[in-house]
C-alpha atoms as a PDB file:
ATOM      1  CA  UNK A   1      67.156  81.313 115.201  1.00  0.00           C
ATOM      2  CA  UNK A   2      68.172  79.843 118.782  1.00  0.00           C
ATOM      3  CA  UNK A   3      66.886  80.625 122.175  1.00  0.00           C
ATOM      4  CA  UNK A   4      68.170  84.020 123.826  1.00  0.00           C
ATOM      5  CA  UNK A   5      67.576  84.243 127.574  1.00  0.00           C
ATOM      6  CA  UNK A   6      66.880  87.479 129.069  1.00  0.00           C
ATOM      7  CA  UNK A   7      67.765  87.788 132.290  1.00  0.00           C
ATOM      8  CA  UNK A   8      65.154  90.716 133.402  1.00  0.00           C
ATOM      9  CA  UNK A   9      65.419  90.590 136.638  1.00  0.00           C
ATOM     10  CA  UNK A  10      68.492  89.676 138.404  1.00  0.00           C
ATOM     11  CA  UNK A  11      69.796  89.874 142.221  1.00  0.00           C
ATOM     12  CA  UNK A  12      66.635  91.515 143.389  1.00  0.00           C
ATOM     13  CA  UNK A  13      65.273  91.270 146.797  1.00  0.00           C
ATOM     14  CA  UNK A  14      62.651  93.135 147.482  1.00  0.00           C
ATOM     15  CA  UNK A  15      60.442  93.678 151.149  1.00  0.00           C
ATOM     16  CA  UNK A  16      57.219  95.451 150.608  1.00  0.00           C
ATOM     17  CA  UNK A  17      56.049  96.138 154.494  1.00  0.00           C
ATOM     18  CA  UNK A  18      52.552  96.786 154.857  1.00  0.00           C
ATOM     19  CA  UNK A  19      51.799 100.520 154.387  1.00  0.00           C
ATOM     20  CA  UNK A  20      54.250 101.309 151.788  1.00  0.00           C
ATOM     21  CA  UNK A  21      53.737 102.725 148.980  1.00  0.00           C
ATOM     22  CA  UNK A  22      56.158 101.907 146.391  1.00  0.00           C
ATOM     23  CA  UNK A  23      57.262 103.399 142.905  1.00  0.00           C
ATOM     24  CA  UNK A  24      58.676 101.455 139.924  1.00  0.00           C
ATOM     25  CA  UNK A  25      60.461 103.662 137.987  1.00  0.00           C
ATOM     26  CA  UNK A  26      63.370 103.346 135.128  1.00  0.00           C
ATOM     27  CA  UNK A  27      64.453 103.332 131.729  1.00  0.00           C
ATOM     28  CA  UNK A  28      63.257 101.505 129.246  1.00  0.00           C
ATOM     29  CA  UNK A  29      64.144  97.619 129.532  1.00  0.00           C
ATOM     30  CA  UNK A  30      64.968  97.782 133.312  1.00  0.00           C
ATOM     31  CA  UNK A  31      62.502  95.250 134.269  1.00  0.00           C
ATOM     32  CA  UNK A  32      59.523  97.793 135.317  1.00  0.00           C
ATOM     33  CA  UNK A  33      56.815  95.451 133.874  1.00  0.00           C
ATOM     34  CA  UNK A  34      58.689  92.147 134.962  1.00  0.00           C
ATOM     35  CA  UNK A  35      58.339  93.098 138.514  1.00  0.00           C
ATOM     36  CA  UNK A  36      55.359  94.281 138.468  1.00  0.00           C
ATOM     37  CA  UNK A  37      54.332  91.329 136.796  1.00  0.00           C
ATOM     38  CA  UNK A  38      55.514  89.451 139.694  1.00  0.00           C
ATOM     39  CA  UNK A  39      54.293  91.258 142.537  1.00  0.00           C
ATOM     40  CA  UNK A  40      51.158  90.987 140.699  1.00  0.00           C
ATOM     41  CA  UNK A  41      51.638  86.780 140.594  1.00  0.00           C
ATOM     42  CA  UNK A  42      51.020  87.402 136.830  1.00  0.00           C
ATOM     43  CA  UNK A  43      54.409  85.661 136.029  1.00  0.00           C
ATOM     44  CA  UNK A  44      56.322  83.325 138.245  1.00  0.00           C
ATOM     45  CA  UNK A  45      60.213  83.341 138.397  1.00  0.00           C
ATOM     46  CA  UNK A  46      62.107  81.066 136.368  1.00  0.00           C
ATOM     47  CA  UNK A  47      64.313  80.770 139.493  1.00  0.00           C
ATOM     48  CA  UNK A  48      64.392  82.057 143.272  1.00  0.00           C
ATOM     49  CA  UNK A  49      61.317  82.588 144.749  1.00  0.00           C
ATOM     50  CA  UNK A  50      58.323  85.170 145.441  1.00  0.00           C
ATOM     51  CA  UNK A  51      56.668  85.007 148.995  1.00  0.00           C
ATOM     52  CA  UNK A  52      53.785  86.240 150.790  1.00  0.00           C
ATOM     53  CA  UNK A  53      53.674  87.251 154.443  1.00  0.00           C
ATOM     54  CA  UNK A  54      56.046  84.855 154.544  1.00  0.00           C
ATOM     55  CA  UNK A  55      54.831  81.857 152.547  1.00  0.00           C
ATOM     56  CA  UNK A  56      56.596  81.026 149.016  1.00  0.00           C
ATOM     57  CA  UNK A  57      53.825  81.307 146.012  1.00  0.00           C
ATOM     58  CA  UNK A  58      55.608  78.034 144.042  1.00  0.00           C
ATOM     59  CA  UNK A  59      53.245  75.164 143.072  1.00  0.00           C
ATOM     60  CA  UNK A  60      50.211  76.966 144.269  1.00  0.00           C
ATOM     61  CA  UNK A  61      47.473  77.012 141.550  1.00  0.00           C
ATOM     62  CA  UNK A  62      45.749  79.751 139.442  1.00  0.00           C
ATOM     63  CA  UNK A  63      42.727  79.724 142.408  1.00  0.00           C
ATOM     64  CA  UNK A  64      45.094  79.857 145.300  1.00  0.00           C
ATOM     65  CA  UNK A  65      47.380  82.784 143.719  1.00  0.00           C
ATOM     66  CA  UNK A  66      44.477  84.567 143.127  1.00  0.00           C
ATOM     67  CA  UNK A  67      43.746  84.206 146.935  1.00  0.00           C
ATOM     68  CA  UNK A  68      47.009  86.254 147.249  1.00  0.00           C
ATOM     69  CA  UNK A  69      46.377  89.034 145.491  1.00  0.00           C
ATOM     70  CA  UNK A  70      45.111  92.073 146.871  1.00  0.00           C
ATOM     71  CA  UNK A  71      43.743  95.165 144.818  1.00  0.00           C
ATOM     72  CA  UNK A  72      44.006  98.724 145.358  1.00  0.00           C
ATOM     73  CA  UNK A  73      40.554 101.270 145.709  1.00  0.00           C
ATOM     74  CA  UNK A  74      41.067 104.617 146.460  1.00  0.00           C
ATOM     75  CA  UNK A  75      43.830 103.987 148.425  1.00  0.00           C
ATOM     76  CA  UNK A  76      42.471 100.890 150.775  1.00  0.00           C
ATOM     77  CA  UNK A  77      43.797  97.873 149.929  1.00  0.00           C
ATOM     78  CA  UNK A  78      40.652  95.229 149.590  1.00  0.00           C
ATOM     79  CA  UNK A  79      40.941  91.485 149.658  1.00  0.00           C
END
């Protein structure tokens, strides 16, 4: 069998301000768990870009994304 690309997520731009609170709703297939994925810097695009208060995430490695992330605690954000 050959390669099939999926093409998951496609023209999305997306600004997360802090203090939002965002849902990721849809049917099944729509790229919930791609993006979330990514906002997560569990995956990394295949092409365009993911940034962080305004710095791109490419080429950094698996210690400095994890520098990125941020978790959620009854509702406080902790670094």
């Amino acid at each position: 069998m050959g390669e099939v690309t999926v093409h998951a997520l496609r023209g999305i731009n997306l600004a997360i301000q802090e203090g939002d609170f965002v849902a990721v709703a849809g049917p099944s297939g729509a790229g919930k768990t791609t993006i979330m994925n990514m906002i997560g810097l569990v995956d990394q695009p295949s092409s365009g870009s993911i940034s962080i208060a305004g710095k791109s995430t490419a080429g950094l490695n698996d210690n400095q994304l994890t520098d990125h992330v941020v978790l959620l605690k009854d509702g406080k954000v902790e670094a």
